[in-house]
C-alpha atoms as a PDB file:
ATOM      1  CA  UNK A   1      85.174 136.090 121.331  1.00  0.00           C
ATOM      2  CA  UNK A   2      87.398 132.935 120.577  1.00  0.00           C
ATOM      3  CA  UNK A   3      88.137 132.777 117.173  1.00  0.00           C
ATOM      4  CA  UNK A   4      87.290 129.841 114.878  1.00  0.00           C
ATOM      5  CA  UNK A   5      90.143 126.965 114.205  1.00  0.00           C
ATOM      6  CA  UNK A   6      90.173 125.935 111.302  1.00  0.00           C
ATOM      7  CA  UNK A   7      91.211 121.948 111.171  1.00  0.00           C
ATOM      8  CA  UNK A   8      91.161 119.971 107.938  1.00  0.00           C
ATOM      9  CA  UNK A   9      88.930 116.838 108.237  1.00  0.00           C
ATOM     10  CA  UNK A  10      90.890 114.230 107.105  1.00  0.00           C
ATOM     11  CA  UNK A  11      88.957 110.640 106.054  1.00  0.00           C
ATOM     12  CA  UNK A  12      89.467 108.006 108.885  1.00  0.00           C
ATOM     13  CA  UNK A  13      88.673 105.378 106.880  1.00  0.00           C
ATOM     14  CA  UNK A  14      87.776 102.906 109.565  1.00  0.00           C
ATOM     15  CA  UNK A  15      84.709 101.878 108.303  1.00  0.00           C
ATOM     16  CA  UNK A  16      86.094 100.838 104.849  1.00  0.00           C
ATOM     17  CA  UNK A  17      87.161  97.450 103.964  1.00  0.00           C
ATOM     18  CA  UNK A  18      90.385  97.047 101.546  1.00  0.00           C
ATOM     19  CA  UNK A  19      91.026  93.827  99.783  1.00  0.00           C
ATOM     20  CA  UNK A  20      94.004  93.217  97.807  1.00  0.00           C
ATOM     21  CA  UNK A  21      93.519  91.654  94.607  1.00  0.00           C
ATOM     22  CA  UNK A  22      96.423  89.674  92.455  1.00  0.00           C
ATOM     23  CA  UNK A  23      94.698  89.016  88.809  1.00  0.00           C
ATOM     24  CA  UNK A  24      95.880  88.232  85.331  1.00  0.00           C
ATOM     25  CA  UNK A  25      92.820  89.673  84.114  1.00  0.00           C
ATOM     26  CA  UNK A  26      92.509  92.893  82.509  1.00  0.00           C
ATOM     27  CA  UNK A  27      90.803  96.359  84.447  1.00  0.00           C
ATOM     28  CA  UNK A  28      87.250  95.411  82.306  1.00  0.00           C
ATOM     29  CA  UNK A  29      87.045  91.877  82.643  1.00  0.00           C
ATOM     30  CA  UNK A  30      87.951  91.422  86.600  1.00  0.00           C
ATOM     31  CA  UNK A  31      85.455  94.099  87.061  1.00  0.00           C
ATOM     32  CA  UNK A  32      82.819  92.511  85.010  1.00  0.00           C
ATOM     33  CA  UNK A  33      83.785  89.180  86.802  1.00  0.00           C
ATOM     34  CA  UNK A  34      82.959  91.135  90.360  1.00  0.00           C
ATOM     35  CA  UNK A  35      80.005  92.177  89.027  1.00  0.00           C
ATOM     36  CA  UNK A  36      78.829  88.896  88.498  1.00  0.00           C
ATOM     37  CA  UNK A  37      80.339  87.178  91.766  1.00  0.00           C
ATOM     38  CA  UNK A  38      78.809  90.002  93.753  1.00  0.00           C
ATOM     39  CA  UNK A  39      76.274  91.362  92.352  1.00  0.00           C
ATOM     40  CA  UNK A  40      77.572  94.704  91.700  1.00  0.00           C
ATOM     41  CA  UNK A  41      77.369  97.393  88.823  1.00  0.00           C
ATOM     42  CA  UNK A  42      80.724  98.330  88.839  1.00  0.00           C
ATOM     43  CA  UNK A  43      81.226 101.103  85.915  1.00  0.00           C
ATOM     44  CA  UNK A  44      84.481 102.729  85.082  1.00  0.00           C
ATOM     45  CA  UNK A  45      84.719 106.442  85.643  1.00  0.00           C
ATOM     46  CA  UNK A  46      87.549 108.961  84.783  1.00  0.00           C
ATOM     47  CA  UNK A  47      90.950 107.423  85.509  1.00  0.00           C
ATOM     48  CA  UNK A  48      92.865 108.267  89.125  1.00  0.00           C
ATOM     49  CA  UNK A  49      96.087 110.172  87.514  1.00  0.00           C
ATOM     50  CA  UNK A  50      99.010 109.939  89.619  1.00  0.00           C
ATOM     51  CA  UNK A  51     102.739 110.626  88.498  1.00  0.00           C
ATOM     52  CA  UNK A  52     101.280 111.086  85.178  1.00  0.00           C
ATOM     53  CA  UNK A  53      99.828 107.251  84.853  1.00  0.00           C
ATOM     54  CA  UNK A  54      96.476 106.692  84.692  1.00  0.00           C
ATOM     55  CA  UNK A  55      94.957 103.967  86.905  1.00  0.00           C
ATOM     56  CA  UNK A  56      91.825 102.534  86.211  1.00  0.00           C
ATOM     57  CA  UNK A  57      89.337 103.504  88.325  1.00  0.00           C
ATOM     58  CA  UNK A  58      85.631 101.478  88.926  1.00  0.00           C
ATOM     59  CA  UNK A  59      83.049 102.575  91.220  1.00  0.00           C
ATOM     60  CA  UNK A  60      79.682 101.583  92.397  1.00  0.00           C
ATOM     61  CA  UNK A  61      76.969 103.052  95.299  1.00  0.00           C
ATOM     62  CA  UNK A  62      73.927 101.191  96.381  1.00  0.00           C
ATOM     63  CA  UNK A  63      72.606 104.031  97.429  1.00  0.00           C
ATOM     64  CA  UNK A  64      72.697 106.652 100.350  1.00  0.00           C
ATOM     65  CA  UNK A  65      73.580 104.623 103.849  1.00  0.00           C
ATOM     66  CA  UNK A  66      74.843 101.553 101.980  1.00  0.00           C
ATOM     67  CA  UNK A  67      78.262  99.993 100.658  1.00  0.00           C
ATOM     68  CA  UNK A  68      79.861 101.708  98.146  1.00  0.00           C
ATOM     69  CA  UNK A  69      82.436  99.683  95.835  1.00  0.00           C
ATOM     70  CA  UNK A  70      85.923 100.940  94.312  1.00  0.00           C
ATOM     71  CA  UNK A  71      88.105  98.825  92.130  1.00  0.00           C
ATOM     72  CA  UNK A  72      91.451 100.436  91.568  1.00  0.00           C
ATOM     73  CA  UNK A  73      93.983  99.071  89.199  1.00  0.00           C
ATOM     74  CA  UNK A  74      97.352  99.085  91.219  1.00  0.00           C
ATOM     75  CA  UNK A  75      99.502  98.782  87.948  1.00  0.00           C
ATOM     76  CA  UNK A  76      99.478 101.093  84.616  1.00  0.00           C
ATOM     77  CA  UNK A  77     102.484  99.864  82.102  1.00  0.00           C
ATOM     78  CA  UNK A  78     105.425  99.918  83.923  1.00  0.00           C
ATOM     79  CA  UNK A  79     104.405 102.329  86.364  1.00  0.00           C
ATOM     80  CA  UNK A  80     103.012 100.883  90.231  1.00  0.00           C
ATOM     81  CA  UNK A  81     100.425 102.869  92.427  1.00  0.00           C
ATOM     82  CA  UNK A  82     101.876 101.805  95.236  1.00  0.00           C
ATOM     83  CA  UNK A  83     104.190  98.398  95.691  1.00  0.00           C
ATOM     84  CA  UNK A  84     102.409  95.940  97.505  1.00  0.00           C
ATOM     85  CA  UNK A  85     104.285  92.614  99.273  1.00  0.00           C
ATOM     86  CA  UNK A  86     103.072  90.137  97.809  1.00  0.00           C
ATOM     87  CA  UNK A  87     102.453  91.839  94.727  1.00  0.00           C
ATOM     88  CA  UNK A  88      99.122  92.930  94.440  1.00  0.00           C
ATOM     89  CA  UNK A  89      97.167  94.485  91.413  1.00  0.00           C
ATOM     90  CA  UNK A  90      93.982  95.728  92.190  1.00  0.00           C
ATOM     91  CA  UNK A  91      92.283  96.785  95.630  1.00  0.00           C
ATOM     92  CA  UNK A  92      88.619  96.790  96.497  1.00  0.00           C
ATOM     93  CA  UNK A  93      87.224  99.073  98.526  1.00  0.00           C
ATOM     94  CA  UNK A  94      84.130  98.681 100.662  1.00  0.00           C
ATOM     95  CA  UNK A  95      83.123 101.564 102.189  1.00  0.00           C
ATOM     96  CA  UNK A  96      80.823 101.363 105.443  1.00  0.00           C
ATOM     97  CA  UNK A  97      81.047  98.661 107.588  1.00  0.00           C
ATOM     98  CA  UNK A  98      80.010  94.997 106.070  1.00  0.00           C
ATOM     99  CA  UNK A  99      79.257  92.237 108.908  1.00  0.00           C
ATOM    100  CA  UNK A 100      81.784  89.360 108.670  1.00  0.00           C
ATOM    101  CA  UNK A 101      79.581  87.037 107.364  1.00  0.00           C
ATOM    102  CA  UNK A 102      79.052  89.474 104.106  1.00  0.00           C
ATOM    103  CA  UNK A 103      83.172  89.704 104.621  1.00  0.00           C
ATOM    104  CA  UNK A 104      83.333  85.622 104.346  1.00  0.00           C
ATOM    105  CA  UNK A 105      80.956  85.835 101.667  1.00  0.00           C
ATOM    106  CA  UNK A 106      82.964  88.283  99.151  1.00  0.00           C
ATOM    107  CA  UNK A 107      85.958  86.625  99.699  1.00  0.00           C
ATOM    108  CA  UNK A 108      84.879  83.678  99.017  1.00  0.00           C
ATOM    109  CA  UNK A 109      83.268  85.200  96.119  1.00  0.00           C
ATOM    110  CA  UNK A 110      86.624  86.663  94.758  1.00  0.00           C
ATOM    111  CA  UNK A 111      88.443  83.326  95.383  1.00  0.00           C
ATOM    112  CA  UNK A 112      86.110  81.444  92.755  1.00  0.00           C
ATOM    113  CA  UNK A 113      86.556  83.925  89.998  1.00  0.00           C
ATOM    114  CA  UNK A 114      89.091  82.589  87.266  1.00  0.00           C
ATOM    115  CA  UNK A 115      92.046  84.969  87.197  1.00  0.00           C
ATOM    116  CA  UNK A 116      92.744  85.521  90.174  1.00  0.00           C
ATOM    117  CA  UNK A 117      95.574  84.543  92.187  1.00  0.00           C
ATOM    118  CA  UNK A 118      95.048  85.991  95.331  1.00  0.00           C
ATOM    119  CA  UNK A 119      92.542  87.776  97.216  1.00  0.00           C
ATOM    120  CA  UNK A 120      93.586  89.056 101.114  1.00  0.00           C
ATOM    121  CA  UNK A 121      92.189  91.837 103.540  1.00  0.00           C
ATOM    122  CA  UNK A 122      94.438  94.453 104.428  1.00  0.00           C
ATOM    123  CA  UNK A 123      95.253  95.793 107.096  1.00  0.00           C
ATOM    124  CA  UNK A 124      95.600 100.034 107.386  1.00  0.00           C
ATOM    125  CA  UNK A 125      98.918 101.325 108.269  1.00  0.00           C
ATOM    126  CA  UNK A 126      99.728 104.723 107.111  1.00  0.00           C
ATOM    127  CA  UNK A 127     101.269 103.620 103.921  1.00  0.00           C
ATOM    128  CA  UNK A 128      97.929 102.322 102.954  1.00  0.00           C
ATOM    129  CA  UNK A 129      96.391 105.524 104.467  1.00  0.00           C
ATOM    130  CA  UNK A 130      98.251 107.554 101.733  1.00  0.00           C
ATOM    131  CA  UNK A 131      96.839 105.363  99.106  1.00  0.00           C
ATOM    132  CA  UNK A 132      93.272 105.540 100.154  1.00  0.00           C
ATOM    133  CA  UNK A 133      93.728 109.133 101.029  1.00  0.00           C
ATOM    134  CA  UNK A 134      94.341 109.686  96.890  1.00  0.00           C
ATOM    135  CA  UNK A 135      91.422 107.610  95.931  1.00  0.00           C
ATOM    136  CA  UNK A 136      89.166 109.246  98.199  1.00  0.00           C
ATOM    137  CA  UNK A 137      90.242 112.089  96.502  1.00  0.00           C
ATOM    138  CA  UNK A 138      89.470 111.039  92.931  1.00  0.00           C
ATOM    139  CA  UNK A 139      86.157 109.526  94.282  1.00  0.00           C
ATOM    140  CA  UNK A 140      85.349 112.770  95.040  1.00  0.00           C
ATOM    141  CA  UNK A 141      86.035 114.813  92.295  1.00  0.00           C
ATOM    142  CA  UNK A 142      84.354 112.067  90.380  1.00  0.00           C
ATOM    143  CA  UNK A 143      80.978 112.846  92.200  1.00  0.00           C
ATOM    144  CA  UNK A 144      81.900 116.354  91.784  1.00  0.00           C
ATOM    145  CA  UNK A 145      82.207 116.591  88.128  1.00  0.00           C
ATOM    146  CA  UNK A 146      78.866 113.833  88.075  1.00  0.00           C
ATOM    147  CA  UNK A 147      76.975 116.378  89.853  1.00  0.00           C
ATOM    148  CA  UNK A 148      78.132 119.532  88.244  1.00  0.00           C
ATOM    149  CA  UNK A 149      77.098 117.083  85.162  1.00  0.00           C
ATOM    150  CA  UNK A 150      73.600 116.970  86.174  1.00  0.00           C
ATOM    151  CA  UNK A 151      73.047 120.538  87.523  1.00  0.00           C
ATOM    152  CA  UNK A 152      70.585 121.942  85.656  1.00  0.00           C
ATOM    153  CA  UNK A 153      72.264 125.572  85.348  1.00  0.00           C
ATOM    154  CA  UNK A 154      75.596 123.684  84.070  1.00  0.00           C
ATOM    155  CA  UNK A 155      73.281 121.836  81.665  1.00  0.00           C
ATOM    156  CA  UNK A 156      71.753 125.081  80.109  1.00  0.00           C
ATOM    157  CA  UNK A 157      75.059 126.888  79.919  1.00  0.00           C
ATOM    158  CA  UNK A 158      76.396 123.836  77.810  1.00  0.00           C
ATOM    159  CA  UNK A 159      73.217 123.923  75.763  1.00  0.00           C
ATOM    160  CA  UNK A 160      73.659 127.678  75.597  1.00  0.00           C
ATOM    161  CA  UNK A 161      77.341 127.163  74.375  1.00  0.00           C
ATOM    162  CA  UNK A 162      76.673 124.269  72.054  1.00  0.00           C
ATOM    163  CA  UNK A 163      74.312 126.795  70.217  1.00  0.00           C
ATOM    164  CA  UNK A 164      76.593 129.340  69.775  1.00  0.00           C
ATOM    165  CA  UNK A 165      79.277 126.771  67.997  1.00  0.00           C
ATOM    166  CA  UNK A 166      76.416 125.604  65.931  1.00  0.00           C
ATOM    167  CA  UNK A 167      75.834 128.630  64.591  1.00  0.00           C
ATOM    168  CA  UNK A 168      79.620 130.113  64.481  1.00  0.00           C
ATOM    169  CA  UNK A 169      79.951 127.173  62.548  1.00  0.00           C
ATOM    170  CA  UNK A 170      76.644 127.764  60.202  1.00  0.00           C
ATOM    171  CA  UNK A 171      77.837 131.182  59.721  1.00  0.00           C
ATOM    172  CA  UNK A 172      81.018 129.672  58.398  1.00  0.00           C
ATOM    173  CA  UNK A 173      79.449 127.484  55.830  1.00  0.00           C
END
C-alpha cells in the first residue's frame, strides 16, 4: 500500500483581482465611499495583526459562487504592510474572476471617488503572493471565529457561562 503524501494546499490566487489604492481618506470613509461607487456592503471585521500593527481589515461576500470584496489598509501609524512603488495605501481584493467590462467598470468607479489619488491593477509576483497569502489567512480565521459565532453548541456554552457569572456575581451581592 502507498502511503498518503501529505502536501499543503497553498491559495493560487489566480482568480482574484488586486487593485492598489492611494487615498487620503481614512479606513471608514474610503470604505463607505466603495460602498457607494460599487454597490457593496463592505463591513469592518477584526483587524489583520502583523508585526504587532493592526491593519484595518473590510470584507464583503455576495454570496456562495460570487465576488467576494477585501479592503486592506496598507498603512497603520508609522508602520507599512508591505511598501508599495508608487506608494500605495489600501488594496482591494476581488476574489473570483470579474469579466473586464465589470474590471473597466470598478475602476472607473474608484477613479471618481474624492480622495483618491490613484487606483491601478496589480500584477502578482511573489512579493504580492506573500501579502495575499496573510490576508487569506485573516479572511479565514475571520469566517472561522463568524462561524464558531453562530454554532449553536458555542452559543449555549456562552449562554451556559454567562449564567454562571450572573449568579457568581448575585451570590456576591
Amino acid at each position: 500500500m502507498k502511503p498518503k503524501s501529505n502536501k499543503l494546499q497553498i491559495a493560487s490566487f489566480d482568480d482574484t483581482t488586486v487593485v492598489g489604492i492611494n487615498s487620503v481618506l481614512v479606513d471608514y470613509k474610503l470604505a463607505w465611499s466603495l460602498n457607494n461607487k460599487l454597490a457593496l456592503d463592505l463591513v469592518r471585521y477584526d483587524d489583520l495583526v502583523f508585526e504587532g500593527a493592526p491593519f484595518s481589515f473590510f470584507y464583503y461576500t455576495a454570496g456562495e459562487n460570487y465576488n467576494v470584496y477585501n479592503l486592506v489598509s496598507l498603512v497603520c501609524k508609522d508602520k507599512v504592510l508591505y511598501p508599495f512603488s508608487p506608494r500605495l495605501d489600501y488594496l482591494l481584493l476581488i476574489q473570483n474572476s470579474i469579466t473586464p467590462e465589470r474590471q473597466i467598470s470598478i475602476m472607473r468607479s474608484l477613479r471618481e471617488v474624492d480622495g483618491i489619488g490613484h487606483a491601478f491593477v496589480l500584477e502578482k509576483d511573489r512579493n504580492l503572493r506573500m501579502v495575499l497569502e496573510t490576508i487569506a489567512d485573516c479572511e479565514q480565521q475571520m469566517i472561522d471565529k463568524k462561524k464558531k459565532l453562530s454554532d449553536i453548541h458555542a452559543v449555549r456554552q456562552r449562554m451556559r457561562e454567562e449564567e454562571a457569572q450572573l449568579a457568581a456575581l448575585r451570590e456576591q451581592s
